[in-house]
Protein backbone atom coordinates (compact mmCIF):
# COMPACT_ATOMS: atom_id res chain seq x y z
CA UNK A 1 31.92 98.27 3.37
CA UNK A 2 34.86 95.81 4.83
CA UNK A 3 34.45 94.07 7.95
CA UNK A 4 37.24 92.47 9.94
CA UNK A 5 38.20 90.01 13.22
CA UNK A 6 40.38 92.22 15.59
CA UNK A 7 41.48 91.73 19.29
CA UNK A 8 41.44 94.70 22.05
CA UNK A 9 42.86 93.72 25.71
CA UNK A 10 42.46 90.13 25.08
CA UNK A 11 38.68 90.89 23.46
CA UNK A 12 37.84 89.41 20.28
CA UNK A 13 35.16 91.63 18.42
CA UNK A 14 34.18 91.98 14.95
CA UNK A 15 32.86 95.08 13.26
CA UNK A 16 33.05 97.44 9.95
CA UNK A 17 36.42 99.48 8.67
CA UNK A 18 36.08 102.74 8.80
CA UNK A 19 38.67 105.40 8.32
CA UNK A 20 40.62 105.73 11.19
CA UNK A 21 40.01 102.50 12.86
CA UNK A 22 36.96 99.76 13.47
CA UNK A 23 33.52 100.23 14.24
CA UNK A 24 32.70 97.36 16.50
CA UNK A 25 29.65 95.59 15.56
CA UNK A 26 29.78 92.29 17.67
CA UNK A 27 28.37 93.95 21.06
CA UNK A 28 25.11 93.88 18.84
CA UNK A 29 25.17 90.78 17.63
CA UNK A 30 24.96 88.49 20.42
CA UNK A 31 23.59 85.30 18.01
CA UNK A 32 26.64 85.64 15.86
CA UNK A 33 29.48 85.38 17.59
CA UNK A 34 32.35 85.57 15.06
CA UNK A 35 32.33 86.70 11.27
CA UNK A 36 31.95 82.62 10.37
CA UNK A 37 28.33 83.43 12.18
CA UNK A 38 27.61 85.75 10.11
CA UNK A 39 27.98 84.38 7.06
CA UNK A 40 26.51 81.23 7.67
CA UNK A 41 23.32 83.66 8.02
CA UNK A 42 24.32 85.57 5.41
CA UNK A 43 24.05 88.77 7.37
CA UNK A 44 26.99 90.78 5.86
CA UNK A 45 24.60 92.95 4.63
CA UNK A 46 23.14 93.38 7.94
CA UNK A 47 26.38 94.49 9.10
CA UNK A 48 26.73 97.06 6.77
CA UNK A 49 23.20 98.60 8.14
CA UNK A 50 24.43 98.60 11.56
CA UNK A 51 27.41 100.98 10.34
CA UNK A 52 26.05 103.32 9.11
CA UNK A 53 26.38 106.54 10.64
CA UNK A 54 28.46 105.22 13.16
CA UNK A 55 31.52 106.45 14.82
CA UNK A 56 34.56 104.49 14.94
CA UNK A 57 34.78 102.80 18.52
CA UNK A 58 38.62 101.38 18.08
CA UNK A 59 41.09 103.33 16.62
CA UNK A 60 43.74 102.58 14.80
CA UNK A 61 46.79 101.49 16.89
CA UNK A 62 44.44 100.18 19.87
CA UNK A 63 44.10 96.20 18.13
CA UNK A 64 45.32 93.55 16.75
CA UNK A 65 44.31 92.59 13.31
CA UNK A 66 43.22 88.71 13.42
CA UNK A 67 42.62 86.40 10.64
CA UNK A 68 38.79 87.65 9.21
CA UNK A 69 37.49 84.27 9.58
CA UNK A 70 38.61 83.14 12.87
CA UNK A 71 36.88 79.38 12.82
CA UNK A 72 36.52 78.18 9.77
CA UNK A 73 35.26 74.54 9.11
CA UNK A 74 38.04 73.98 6.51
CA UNK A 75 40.66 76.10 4.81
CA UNK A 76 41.50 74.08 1.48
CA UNK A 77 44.83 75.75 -0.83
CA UNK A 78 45.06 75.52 -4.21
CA UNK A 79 48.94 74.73 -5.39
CA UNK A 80 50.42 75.39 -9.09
CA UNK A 81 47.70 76.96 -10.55
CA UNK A 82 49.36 79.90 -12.92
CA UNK A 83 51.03 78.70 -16.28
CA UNK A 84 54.79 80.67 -15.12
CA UNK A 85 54.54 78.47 -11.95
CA UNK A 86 53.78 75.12 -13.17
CA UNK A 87 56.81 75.51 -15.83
CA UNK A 88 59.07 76.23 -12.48
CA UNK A 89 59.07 72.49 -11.49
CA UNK A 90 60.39 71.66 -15.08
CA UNK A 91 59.16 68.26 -15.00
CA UNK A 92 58.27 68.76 -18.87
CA UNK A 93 54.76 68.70 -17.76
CA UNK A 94 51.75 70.67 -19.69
CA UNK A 95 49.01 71.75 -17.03
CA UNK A 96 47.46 68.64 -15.43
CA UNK A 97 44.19 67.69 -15.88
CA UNK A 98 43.54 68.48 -11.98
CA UNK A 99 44.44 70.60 -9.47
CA UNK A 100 47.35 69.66 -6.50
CA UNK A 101 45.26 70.83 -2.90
CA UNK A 102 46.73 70.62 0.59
CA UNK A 103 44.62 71.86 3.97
CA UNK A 104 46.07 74.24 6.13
CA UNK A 105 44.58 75.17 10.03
CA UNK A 106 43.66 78.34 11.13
CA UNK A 107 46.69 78.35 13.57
CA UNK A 108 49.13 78.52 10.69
CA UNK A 109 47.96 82.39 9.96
CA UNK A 110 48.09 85.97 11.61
CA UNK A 111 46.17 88.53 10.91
CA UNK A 112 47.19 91.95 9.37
CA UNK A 113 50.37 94.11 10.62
CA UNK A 114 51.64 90.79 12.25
CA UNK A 115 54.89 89.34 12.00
CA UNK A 116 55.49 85.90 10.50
CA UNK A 117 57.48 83.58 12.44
CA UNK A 118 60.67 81.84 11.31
CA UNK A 119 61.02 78.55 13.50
CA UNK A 120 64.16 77.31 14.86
CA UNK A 121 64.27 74.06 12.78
CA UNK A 122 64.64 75.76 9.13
CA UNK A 123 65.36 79.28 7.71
CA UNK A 124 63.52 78.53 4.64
CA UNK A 125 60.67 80.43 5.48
CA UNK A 126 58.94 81.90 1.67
CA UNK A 127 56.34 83.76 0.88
CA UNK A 128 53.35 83.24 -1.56
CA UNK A 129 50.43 86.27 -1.76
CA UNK A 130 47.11 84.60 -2.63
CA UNK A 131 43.50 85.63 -3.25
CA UNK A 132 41.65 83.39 -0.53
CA UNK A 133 37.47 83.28 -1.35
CA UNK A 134 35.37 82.69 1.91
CA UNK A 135 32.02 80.70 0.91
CA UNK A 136 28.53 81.61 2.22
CA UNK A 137 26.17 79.45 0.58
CA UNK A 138 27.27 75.72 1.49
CA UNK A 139 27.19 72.75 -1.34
CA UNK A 140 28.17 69.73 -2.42
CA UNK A 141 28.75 68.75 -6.51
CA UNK A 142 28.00 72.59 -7.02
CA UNK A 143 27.47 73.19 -10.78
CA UNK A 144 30.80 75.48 -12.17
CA UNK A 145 28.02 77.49 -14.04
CA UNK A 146 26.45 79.08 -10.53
CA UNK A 147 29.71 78.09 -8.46
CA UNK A 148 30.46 81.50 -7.82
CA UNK A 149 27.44 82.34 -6.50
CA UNK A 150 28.58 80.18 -3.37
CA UNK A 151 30.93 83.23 -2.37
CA UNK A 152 30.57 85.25 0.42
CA UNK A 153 33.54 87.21 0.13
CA UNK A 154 37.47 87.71 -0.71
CA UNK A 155 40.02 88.36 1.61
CA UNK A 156 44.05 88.08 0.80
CA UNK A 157 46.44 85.43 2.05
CA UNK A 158 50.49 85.29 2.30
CA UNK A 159 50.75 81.33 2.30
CA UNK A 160 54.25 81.20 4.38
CA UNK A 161 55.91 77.86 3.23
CA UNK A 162 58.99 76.50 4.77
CA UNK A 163 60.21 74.84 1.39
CA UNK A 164 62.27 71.78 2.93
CA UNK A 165 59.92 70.85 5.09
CA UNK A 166 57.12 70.62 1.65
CA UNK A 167 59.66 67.73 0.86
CA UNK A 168 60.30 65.64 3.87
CA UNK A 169 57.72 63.21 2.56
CA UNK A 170 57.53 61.06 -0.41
CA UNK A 171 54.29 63.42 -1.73
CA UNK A 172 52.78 64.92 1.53
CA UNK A 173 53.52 69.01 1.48
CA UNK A 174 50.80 69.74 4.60
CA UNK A 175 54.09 69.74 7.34
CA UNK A 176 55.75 72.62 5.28
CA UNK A 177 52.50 74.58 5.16
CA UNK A 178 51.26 74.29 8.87
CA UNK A 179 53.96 76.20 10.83
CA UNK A 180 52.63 77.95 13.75
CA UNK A 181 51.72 81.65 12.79
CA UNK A 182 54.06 81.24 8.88
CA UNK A 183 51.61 82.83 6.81
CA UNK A 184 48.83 85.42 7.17
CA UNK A 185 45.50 86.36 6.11
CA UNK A 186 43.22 89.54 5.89
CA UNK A 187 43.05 92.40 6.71
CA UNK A 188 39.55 91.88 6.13
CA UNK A 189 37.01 90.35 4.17
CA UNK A 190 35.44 92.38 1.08
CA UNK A 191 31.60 91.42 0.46
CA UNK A 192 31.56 89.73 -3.00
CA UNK A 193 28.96 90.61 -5.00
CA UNK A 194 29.99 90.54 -9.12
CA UNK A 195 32.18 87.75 -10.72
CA UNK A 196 34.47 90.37 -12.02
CA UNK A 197 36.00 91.10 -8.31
CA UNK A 198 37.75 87.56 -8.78
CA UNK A 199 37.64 86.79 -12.78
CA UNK A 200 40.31 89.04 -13.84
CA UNK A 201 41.90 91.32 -11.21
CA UNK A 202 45.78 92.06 -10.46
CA UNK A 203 47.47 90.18 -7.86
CA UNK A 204 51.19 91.40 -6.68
CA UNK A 205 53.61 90.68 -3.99
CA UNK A 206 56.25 92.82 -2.71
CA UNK A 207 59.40 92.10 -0.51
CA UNK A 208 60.76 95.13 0.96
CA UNK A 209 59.17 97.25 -1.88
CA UNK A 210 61.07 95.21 -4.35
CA UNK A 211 57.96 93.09 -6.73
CA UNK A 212 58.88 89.94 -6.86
CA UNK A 213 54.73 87.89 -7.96
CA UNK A 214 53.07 90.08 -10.48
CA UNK A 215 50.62 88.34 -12.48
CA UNK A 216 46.29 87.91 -12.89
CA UNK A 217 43.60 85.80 -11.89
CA UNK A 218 42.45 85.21 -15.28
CA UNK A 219 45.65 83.53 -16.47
CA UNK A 220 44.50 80.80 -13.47
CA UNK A 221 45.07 77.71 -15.22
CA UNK A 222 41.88 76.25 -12.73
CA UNK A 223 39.15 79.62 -12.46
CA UNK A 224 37.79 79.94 -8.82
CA UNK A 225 34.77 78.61 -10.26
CA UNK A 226 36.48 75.56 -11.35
CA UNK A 227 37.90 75.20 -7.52
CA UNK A 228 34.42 75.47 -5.92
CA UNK A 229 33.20 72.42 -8.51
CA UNK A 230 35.87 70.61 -7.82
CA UNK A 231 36.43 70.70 -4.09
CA UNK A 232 32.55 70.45 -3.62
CA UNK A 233 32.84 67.02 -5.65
CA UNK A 234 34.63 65.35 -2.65
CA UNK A 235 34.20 67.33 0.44
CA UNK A 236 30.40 69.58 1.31
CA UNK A 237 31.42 72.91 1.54
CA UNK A 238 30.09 75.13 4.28
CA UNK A 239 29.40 79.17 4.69
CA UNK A 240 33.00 80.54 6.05
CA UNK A 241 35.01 77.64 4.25
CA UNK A 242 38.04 79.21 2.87
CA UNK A 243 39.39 78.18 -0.28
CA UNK A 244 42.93 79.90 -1.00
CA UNK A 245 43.44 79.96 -4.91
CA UNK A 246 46.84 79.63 -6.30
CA UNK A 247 50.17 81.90 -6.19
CA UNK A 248 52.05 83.02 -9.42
CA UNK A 249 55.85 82.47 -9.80
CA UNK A 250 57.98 84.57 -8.25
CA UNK A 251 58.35 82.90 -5.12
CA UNK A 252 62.11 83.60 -3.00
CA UNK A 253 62.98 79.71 -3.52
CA UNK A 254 62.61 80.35 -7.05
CA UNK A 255 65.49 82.37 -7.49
CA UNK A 256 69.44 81.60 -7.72
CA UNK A 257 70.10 81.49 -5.23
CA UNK A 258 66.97 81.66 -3.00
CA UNK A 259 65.68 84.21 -1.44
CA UNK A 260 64.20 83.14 1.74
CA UNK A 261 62.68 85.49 4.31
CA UNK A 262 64.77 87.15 7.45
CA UNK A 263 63.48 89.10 10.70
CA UNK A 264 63.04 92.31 9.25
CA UNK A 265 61.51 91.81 6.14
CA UNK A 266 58.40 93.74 5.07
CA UNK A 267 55.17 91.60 2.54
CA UNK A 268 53.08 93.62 0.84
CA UNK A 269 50.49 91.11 -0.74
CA UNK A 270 47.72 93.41 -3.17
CA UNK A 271 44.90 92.73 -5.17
CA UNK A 272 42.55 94.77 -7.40
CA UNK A 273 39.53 95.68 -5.49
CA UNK A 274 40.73 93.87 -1.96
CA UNK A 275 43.46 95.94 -0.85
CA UNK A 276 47.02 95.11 0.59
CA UNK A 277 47.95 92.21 3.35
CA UNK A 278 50.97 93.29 5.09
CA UNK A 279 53.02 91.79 7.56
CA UNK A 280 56.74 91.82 9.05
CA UNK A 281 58.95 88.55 10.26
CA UNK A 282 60.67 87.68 13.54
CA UNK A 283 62.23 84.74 14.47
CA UNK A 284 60.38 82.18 16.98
């Protein structure tokens, strides 16, 4: 069972996704009062209790998706981490011995069925469809052996970039991946419970049905468990963290010439065992 952040007439609620809509599940959870909440008690299972044999209680068309995680401590991104994409900065560089990570704030994503926005100051808005991993069991200098054991659940993530503004500093790309509402996240989160739901699975992105990222997560040149060692080395990680793990090539400023994004345009990000993130753009 799936459980996702929604909004109805200004309401936030969380609850269970059912077919034909959500089954809220926040009204009876007054000590948890977002999915982070949840986690951090590790009470997804819980949740899935409460569902059963309910009826849905918002159908579809009545709310807004919202990102699944509404308040997380830290979202962390993983850049460059499939072979096809590091060879697209031909720098003559094999893969490095570490991983390139930038942060990115909660503000910079919508939920499901939302548009991206295109801001006034660049139309180089691109799109990048990502596996994101939400931890539940908190760490610091966590062991890659049991790292994935830290993980609550998956979710998907379209990691809008406006590509000039990645460059407008010597070696700083966080003001090209912050934009107000560029990327998304969701529709909801997935509980994780075997390493295979991340090891190997498909990951594709779509542009108005066209596939322009096809690739897997086991051609990740750093493994998810890798990422969890890693980040844990320098920063404690904490249950409903979100760690966003790399994008293969195939990005719109990738091809001759690019291919940026226009109001209009349909994403379609899928993965194997998640589902598909899907959202339109507008202009700001």
């Amino acid at each position: 069972m799936n459980f996702a952040t929604y909004t109805v007439d200004g309401q936030q609620l969380y609850g269970a996704v059912a077919d034909g809509g959500m089954i809220a599940l926040s009204p009876d959870c007054p000590d948890w009062p977002t999915l982070r909440n949840v986690i951090e008690a590790q009470g997804l299972g819980k949740l899935g209790e409460l569902a059963q044999g309910r009826a849905v209680t918002h159908a579809d068309g009545t709310f807004r998706w919202d990102i699944p995680v509404p308040d997380p401590e830290k979202i962390i991104c993983v850049g460059v981490n499939f072979p096809d994409r590091n060879a697209e900065y031909k720098d003559g560089q094999e893969a490095p011995p570490n991983m390139s990570l930038f942060p990115r704030f909660p503000r910079s994503f919508v939920g499901h069925e939302t548009p991206l926005t295109r801001p006034p100051e660049t139309p180089q808005l691109d799109y990048e469809g990502e596996i994101a991993i939400v931890i539940g069991k908190g760490g610091r200098r966590i062991p890659q052996e049991t790292a994935l054991s830290h993980i609550a659940a998956l979710t998907l993530c379209n990691e809008g970039t406006l590509r000039d503004w990645v460059r407008h500093a010597k070696f700083n790309v966080t003001q090209g991946k912050n934009w107000d509402g560029s990327g998304a996240m969701g529709p909801w989160l997935v509980p994780f419970t075997q390493d295979s739901q991340i090891t190997d699975v498909a990951l594709q992105t779509r542009v108005n049905d066209e596939l322009r990222q096809d690739d897997r997560t086991g051609r990740m040149m750093f493994p998810v468990a890798r990422q969890i060692a890693y980040i844990s080395t320098f920063t404690t990680l904490v249950p409903g963290d979100i760690i966003v793990t790399g994008t293969p090539t195939g990005a719109g400023a990738r091809f001759d010439p690019p291919r940026y994004l226009v109001p209009g345009d349909r994403i379609d990000v899928f993965a194997e065992g998640i589902g598909t993130l899907s959202n339109g753009v507008i202009d700001e």
